[in-house]
C-alpha atoms as a PDB file:
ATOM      1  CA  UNK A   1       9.502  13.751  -1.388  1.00  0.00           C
ATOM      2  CA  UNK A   2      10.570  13.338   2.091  1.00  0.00           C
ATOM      3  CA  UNK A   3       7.865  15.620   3.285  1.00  0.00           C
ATOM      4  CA  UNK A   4       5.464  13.525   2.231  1.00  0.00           C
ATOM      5  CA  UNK A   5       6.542  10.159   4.225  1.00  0.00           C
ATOM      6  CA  UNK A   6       4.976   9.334   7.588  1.00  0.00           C
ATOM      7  CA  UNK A   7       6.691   7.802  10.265  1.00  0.00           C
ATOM      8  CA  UNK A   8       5.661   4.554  12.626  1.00  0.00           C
ATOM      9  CA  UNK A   9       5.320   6.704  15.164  1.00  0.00           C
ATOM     10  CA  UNK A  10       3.556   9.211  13.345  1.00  0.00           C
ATOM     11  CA  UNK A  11       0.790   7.016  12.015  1.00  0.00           C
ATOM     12  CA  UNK A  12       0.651   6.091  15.899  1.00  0.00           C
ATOM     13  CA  UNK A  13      -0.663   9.644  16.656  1.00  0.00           C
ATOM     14  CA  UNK A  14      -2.739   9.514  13.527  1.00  0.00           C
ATOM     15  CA  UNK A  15      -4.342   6.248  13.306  1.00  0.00           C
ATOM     16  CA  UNK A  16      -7.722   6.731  14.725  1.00  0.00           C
ATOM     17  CA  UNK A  17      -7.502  10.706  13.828  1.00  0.00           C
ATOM     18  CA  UNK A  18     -10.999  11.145  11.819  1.00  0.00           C
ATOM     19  CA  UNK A  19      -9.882  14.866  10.477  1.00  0.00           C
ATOM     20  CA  UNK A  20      -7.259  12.725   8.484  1.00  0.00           C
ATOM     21  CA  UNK A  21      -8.460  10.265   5.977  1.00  0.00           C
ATOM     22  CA  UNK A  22      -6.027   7.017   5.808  1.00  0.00           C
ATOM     23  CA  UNK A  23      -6.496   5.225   3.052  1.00  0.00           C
ATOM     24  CA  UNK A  24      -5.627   1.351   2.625  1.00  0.00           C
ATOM     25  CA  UNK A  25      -5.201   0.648  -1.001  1.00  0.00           C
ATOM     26  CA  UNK A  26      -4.223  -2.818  -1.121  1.00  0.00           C
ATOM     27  CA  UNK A  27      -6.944  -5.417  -2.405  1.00  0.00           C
ATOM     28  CA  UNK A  28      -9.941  -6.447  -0.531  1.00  0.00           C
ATOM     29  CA  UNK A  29      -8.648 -10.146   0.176  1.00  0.00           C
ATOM     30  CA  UNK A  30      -5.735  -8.626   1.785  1.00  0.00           C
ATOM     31  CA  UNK A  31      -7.076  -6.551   4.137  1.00  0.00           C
ATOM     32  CA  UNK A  32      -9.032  -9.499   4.953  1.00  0.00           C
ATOM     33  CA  UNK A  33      -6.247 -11.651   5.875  1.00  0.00           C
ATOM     34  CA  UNK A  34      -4.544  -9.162   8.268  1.00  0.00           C
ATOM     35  CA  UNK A  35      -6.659  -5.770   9.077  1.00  0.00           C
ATOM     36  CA  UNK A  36      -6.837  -2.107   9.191  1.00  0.00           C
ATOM     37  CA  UNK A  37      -4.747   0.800  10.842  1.00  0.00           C
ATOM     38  CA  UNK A  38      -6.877   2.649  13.128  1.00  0.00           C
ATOM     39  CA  UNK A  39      -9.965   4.334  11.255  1.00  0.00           C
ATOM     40  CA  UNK A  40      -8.817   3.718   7.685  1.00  0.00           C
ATOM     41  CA  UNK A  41     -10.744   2.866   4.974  1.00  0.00           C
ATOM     42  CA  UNK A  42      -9.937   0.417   2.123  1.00  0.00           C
ATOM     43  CA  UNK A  43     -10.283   2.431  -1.368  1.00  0.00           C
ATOM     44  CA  UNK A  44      -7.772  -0.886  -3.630  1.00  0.00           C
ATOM     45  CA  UNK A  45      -5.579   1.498  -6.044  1.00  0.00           C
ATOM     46  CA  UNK A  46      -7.384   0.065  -9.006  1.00  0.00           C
ATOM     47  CA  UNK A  47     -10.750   1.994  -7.263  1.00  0.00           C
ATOM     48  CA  UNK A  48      -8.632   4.710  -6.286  1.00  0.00           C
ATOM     49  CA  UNK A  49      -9.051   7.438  -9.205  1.00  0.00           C
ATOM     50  CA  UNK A  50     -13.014   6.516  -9.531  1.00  0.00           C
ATOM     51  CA  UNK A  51     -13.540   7.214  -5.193  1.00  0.00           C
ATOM     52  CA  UNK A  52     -11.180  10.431  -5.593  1.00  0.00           C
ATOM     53  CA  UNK A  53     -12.459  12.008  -8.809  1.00  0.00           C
ATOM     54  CA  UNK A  54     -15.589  10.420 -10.289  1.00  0.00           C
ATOM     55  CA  UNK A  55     -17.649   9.186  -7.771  1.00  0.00           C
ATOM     56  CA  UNK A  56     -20.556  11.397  -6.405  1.00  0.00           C
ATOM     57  CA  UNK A  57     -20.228  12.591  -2.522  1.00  0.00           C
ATOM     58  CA  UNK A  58     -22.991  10.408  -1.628  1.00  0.00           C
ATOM     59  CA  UNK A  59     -21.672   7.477  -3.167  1.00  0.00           C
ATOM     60  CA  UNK A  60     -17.952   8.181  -1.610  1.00  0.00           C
ATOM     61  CA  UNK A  61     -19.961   8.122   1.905  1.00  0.00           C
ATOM     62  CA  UNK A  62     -21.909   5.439   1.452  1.00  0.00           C
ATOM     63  CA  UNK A  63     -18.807   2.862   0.432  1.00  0.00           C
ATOM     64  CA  UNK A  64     -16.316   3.879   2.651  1.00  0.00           C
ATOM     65  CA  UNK A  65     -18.637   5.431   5.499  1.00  0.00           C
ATOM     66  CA  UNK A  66     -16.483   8.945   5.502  1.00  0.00           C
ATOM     67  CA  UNK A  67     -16.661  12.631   3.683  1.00  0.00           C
ATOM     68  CA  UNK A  68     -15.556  12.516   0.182  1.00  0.00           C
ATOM     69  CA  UNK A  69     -12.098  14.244   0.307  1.00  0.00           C
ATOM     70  CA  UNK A  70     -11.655  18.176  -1.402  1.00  0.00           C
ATOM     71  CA  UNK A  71      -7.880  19.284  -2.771  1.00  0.00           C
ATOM     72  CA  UNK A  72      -6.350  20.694   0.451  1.00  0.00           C
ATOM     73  CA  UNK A  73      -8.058  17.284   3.177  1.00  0.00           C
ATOM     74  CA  UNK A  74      -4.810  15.464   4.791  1.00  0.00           C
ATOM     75  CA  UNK A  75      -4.935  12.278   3.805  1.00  0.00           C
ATOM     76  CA  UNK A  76      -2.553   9.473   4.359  1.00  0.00           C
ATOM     77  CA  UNK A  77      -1.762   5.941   2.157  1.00  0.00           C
ATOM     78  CA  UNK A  78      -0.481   2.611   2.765  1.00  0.00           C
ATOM     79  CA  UNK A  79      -0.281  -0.662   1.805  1.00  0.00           C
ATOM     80  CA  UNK A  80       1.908  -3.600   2.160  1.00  0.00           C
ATOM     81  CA  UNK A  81       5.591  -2.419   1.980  1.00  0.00           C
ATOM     82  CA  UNK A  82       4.737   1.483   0.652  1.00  0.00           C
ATOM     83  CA  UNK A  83       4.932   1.083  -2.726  1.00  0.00           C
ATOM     84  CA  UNK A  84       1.222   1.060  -3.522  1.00  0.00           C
ATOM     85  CA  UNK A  85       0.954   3.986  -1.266  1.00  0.00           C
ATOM     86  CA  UNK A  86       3.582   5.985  -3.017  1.00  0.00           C
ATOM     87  CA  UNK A  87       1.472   5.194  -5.849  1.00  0.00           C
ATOM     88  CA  UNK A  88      -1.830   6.365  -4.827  1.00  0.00           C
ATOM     89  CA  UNK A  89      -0.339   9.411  -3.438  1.00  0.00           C
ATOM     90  CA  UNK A  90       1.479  10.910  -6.985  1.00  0.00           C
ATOM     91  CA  UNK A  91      -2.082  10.074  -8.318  1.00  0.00           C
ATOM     92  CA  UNK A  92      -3.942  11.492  -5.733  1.00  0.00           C
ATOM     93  CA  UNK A  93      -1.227  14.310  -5.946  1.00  0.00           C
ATOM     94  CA  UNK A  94      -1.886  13.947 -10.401  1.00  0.00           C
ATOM     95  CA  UNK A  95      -6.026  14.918  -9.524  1.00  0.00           C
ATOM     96  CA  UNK A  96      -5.114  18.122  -7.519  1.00  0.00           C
ATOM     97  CA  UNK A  97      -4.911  16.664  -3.710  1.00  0.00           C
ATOM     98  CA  UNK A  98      -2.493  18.900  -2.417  1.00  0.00           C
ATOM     99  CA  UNK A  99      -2.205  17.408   1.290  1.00  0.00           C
ATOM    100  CA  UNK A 100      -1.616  13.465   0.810  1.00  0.00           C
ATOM    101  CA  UNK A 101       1.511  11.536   2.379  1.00  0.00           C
ATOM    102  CA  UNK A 102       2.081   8.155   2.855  1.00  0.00           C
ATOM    103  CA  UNK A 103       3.390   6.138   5.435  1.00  0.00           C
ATOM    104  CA  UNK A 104       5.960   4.502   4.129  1.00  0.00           C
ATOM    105  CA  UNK A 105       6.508   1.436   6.537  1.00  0.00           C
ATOM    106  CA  UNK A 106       2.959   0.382   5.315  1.00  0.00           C
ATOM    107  CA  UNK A 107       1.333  -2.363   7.216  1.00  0.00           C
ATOM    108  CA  UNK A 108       4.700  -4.459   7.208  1.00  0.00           C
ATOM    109  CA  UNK A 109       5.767  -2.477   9.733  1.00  0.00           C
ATOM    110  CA  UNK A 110       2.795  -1.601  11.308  1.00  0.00           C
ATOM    111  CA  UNK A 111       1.900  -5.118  11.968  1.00  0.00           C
ATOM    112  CA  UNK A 112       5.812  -5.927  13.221  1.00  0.00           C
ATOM    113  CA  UNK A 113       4.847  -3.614  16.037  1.00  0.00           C
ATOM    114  CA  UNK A 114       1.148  -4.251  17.167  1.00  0.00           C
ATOM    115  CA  UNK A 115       0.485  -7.644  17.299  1.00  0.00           C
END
């Protein structure tokens, strides 16, 4: 599973990267209170599974304003402290994405480091 962790300095390189898709999933009023890595987009893990699977293209890039993800997009997750991220990724992983990591450090870190 190692392979699939990002770094600090990794999601430095990465953060306003549009060919990768980073992916907030903690809740709404969160985000709220603090804010968003780079160019990520807040899909909550409860919404997660409906944005990745069920929900048309259209509708995908309407709510979160970028290209509905196919199996083999890299995509990155975070949260708070990772372990919503590790989450989202082994479901992610559990609908056929076969490039998804997550960055471990999550906004705790993030946030520890650019403020």
């Amino acid at each position: 599973m190692s392979d699939k962790i990002v770094n600090l300095e990794e999601m430095e390189k990465l953060a306003d990267d549009t060919d990768t898709l980073i992916i907030d999933v903690r809740e709404p009023d969160e985000v709220k209170s603090t804010a968003l890595i780079g160019k990520s987009v807040n899909i909550p893990l409860n919404n997660l599974q409906h944005a990745l699977k069920d929900a048309p293209k259209e509708e995908f890039s309407k709510l979160y304003g970028r290209s509905k993800p196919v199996s083999n997009s890299p995509m990155i997750f975070y949260c708070l402290k990772g372990r919503r991220a590790l989450q989202a990724l082994e479901l992610a992983e559990s609908l056929g994405f076969k490039n998804g990591r997550y960055y471990k450090g999550s906004w705790a870190e993030w946030s520890s480091k650019h403020h």
